[in-house]
PDB file of N, CA and C in Angstrom:
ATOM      1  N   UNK A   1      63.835-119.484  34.489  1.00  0.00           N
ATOM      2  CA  UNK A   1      64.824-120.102  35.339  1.00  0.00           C
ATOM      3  C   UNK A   1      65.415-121.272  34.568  1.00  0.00           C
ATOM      4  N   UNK A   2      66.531-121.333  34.586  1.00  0.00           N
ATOM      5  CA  UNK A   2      67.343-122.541  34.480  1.00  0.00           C
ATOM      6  C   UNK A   2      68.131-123.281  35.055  1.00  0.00           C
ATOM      7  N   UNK A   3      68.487-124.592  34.821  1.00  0.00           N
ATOM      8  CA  UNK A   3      69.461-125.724  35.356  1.00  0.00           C
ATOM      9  C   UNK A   3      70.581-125.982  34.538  1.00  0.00           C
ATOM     10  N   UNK A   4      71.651-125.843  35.050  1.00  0.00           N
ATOM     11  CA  UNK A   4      72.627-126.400  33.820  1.00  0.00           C
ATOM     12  C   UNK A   4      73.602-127.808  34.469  1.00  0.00           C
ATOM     13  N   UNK A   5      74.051-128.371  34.069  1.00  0.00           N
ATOM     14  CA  UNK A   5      74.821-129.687  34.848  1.00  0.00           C
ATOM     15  C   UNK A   5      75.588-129.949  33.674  1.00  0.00           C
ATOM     16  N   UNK A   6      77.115-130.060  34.348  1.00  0.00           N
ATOM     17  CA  UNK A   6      78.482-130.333  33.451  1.00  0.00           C
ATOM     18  C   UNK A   6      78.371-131.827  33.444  1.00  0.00           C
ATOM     19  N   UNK A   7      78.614-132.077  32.156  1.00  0.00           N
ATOM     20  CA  UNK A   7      78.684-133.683  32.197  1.00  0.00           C
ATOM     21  C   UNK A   7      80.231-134.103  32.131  1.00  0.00           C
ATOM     22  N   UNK A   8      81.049-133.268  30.994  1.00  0.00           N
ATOM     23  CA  UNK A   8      82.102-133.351  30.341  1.00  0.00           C
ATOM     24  C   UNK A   8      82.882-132.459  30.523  1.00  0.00           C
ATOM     25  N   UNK A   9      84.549-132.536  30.670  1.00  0.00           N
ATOM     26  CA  UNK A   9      84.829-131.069  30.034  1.00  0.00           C
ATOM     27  C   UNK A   9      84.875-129.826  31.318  1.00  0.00           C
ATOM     28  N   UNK A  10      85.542-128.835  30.838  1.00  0.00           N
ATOM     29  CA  UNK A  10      85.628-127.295  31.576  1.00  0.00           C
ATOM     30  C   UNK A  10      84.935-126.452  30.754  1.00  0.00           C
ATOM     31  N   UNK A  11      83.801-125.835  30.941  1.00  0.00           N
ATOM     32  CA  UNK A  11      83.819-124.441  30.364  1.00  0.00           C
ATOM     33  C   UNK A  11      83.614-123.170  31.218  1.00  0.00           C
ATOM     34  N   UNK A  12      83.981-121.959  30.461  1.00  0.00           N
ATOM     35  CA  UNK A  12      83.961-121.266  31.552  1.00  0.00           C
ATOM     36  C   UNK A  12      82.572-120.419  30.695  1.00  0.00           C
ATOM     37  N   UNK A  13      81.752-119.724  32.204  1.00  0.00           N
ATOM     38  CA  UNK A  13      80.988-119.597  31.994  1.00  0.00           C
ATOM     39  C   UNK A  13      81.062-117.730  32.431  1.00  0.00           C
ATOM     40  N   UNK A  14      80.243-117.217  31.150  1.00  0.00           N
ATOM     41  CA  UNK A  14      80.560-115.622  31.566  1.00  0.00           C
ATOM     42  C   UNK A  14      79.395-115.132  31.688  1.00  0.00           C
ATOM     43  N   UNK A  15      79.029-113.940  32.759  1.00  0.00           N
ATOM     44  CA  UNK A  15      78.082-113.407  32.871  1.00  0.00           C
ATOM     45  C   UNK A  15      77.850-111.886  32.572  1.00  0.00           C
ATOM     46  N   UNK A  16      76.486-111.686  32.288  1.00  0.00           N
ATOM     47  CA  UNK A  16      76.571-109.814  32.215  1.00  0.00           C
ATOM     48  C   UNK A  16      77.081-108.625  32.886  1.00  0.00           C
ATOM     49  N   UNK A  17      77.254-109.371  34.239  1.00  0.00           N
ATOM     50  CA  UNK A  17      78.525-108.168  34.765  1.00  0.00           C
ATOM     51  C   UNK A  17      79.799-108.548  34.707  1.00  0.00           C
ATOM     52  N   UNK A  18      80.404-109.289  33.626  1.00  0.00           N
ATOM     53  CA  UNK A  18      81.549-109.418  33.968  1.00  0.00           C
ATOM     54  C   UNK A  18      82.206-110.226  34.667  1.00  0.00           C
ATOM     55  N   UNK A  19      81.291-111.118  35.608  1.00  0.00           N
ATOM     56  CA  UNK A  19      82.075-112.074  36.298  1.00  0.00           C
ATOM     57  C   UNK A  19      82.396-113.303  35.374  1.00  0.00           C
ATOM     58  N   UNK A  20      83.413-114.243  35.782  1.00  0.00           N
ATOM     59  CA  UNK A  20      83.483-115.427  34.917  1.00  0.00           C
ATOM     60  C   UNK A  20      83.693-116.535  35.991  1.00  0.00           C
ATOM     61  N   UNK A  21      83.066-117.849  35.316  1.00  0.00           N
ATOM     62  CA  UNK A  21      83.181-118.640  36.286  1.00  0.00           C
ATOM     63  C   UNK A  21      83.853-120.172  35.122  1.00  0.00           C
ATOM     64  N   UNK A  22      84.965-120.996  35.917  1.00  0.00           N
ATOM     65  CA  UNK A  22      84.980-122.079  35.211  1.00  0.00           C
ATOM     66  C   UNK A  22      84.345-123.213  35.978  1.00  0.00           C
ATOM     67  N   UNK A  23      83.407-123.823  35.220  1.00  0.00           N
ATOM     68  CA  UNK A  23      82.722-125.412  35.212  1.00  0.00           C
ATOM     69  C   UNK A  23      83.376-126.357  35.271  1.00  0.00           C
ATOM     70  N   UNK A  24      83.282-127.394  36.211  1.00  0.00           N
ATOM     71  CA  UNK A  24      83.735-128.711  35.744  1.00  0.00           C
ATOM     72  C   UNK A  24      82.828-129.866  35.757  1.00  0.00           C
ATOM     73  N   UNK A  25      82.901-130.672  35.162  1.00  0.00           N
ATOM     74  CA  UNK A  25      82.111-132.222  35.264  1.00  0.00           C
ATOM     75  C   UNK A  25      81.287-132.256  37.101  1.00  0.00           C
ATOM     76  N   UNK A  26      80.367-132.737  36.816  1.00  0.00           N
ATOM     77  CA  UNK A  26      79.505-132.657  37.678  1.00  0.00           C
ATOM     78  C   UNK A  26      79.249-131.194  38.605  1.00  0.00           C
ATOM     79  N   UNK A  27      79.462-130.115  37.873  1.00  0.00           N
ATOM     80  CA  UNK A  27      78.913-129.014  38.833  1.00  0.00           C
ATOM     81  C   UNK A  27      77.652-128.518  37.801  1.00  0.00           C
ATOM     82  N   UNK A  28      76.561-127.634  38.869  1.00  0.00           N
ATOM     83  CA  UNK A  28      75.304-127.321  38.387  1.00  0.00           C
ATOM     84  C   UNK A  28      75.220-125.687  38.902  1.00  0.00           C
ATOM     85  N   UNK A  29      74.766-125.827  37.581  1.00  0.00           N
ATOM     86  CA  UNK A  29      74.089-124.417  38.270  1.00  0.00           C
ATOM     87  C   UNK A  29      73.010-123.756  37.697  1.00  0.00           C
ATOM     88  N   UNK A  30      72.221-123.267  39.129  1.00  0.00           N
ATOM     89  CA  UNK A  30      70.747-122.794  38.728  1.00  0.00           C
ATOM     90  C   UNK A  30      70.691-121.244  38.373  1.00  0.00           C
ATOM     91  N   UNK A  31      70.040-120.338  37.140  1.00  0.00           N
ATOM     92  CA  UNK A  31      69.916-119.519  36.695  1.00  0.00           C
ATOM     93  C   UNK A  31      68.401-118.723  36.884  1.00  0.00           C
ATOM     94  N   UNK A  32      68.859-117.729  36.785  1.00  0.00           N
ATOM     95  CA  UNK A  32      66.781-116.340  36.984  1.00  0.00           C
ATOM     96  C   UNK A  32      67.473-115.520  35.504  1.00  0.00           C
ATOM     97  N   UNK A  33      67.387-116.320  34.565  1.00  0.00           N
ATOM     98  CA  UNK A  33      67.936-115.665  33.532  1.00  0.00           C
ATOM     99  C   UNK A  33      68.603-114.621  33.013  1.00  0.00           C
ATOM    100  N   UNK A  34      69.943-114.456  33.433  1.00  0.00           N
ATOM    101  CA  UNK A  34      70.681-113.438  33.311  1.00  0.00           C
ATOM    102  C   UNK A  34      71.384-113.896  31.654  1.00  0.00           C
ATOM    103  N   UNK A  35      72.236-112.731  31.684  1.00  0.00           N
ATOM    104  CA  UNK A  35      72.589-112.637  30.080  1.00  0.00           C
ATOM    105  C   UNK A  35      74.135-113.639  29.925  1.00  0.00           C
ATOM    106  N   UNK A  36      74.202-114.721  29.301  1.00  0.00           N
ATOM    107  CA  UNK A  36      75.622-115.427  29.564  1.00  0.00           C
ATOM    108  C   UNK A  36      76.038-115.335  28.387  1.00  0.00           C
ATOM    109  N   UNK A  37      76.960-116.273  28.363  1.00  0.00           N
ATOM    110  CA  UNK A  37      77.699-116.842  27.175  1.00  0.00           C
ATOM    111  C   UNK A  37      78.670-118.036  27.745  1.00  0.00           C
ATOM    112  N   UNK A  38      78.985-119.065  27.112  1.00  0.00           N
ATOM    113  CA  UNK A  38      79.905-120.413  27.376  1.00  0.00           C
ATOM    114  C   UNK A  38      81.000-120.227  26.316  1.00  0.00           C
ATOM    115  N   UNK A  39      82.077-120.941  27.048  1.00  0.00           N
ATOM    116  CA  UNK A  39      82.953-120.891  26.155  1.00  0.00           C
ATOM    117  C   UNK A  39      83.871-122.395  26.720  1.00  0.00           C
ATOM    118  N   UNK A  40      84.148-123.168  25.493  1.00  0.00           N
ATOM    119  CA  UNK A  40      84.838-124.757  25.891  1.00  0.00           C
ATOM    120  C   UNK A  40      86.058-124.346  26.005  1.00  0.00           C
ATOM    121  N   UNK A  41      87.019-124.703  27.294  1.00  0.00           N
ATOM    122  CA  UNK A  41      88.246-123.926  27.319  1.00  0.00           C
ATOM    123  C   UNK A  41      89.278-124.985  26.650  1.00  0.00           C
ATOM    124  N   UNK A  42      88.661-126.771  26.658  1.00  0.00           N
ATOM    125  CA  UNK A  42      90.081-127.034  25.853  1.00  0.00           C
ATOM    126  C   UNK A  42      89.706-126.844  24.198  1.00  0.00           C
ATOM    127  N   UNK A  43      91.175-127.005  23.656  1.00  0.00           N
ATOM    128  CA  UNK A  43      91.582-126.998  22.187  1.00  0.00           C
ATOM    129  C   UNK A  43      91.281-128.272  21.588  1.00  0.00           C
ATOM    130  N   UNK A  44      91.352-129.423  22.658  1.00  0.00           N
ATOM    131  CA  UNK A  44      91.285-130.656  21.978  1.00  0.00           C
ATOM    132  C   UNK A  44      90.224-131.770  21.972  1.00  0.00           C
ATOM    133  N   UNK A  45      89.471-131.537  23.692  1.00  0.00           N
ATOM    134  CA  UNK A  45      88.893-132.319  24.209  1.00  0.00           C
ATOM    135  C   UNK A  45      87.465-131.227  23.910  1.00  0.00           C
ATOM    136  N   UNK A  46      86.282-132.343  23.746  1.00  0.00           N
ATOM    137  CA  UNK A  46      84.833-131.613  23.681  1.00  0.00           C
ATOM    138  C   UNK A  46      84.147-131.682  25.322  1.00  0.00           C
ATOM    139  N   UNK A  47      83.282-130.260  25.283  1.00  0.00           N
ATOM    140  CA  UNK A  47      82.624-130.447  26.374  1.00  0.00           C
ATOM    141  C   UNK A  47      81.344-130.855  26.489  1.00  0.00           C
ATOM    142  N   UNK A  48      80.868-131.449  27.450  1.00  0.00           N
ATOM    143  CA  UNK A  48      79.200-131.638  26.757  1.00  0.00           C
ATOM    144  C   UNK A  48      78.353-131.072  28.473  1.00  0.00           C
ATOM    145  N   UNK A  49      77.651-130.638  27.998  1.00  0.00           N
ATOM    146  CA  UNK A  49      76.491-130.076  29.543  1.00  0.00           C
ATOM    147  C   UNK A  49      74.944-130.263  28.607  1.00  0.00           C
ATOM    148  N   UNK A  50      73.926-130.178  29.938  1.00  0.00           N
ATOM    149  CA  UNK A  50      72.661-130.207  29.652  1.00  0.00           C
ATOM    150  C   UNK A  50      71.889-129.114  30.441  1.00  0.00           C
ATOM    151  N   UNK A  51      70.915-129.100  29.942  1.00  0.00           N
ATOM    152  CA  UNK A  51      69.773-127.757  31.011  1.00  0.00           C
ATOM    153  C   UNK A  51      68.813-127.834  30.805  1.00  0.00           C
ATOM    154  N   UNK A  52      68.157-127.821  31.468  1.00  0.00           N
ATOM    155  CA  UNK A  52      66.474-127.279  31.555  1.00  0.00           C
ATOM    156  C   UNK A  52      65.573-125.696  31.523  1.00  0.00           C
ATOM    157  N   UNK A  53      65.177-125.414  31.252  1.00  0.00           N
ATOM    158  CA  UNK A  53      64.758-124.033  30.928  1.00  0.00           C
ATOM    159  C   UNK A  53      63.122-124.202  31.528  1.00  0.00           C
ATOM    160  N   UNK A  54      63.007-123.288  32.237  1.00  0.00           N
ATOM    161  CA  UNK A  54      61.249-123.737  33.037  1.00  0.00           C
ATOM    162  C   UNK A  54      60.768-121.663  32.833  1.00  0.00           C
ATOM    163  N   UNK A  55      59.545-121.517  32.626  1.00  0.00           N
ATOM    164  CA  UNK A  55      59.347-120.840  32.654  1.00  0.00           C
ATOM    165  C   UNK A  55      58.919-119.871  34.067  1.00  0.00           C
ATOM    166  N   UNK A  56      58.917-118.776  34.361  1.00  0.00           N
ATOM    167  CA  UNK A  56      59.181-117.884  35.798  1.00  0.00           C
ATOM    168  C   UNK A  56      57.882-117.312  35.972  1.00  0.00           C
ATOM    169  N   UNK A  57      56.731-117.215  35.247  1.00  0.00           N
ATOM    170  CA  UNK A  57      55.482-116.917  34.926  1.00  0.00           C
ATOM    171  C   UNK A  57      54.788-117.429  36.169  1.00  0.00           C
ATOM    172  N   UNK A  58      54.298-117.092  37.078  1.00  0.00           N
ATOM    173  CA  UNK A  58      53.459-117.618  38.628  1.00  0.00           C
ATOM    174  C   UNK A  58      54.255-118.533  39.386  1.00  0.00           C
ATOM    175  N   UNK A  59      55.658-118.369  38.629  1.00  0.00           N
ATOM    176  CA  UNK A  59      56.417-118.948  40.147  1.00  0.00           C
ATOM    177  C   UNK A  59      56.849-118.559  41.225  1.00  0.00           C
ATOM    178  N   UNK A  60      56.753-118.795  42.369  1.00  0.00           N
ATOM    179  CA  UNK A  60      56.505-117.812  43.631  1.00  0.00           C
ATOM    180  C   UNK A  60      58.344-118.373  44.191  1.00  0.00           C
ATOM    181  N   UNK A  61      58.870-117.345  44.712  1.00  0.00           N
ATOM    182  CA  UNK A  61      59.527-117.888  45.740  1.00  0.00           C
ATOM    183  C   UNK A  61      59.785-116.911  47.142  1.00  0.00           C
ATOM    184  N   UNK A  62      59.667-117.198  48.002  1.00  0.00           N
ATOM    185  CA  UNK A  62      59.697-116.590  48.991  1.00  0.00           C
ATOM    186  C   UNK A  62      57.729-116.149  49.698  1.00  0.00           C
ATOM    187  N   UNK A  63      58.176-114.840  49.098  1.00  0.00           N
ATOM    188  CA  UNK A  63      55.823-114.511  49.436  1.00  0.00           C
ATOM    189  C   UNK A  63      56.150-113.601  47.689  1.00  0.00           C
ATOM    190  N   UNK A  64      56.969-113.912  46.902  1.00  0.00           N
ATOM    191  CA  UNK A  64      56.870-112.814  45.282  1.00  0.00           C
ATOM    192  C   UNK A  64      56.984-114.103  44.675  1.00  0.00           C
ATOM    193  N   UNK A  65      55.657-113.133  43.735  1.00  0.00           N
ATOM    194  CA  UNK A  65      55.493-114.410  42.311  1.00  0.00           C
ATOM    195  C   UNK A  65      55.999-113.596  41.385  1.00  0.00           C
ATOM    196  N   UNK A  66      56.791-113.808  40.732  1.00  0.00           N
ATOM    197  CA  UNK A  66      57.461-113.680  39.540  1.00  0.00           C
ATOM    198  C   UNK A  66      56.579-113.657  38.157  1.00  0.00           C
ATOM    199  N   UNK A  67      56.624-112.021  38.121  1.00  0.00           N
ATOM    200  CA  UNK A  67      55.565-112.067  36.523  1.00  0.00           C
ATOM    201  C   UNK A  67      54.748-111.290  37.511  1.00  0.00           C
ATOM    202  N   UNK A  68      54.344-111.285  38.882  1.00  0.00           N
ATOM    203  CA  UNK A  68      53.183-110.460  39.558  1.00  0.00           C
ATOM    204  C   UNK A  68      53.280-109.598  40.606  1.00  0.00           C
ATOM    205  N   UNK A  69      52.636-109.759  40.745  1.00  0.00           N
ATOM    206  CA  UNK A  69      52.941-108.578  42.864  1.00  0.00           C
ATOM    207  C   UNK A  69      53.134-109.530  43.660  1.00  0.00           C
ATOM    208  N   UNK A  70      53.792-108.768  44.777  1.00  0.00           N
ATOM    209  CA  UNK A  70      53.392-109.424  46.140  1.00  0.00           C
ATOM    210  C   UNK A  70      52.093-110.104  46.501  1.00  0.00           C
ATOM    211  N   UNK A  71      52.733-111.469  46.864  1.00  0.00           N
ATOM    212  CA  UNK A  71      51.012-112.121  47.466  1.00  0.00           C
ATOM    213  C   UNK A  71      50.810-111.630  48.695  1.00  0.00           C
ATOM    214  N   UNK A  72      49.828-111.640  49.218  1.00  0.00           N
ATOM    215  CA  UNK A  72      49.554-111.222  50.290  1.00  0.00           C
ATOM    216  C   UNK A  72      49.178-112.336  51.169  1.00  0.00           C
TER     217      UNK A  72
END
């Protein structure tokens, strides 16, 4: 799982099916690791973002742990 948070900047953000999304300064967004790619949309100005990356290994959400079975 990941966190991402725009500090700077637009980028647009693309995903494995095809959808695309553009970012701006202060938007976040949380990830279950799908396949992306970023791209800085201006020519002139730099973008800057940050993230966290946590691993999904016995993290439960809902009654499913991730990495295992259903808890019971």
């Amino acid at each position: 799982m990941d966190y991402v948070v725009i500090l700077e900047g637009e980028i647009e953000l693309s995903l494995d099916g095809g959808e695309k999304k553009t970012l701006k300064k202060g938007d976040v967004i949380i990830g279950r690791a799908p396949m992306h790619k970023t791209k800085n949309l201006s020519k002139t100005e730099g973008a800057r973002f940050f993230f966290v990356m946590l691993g999904s290994e016995g993290a439960v959400e809902g009654k499913m742990e991730f990495g295992g079975e259903e808890l019971k």
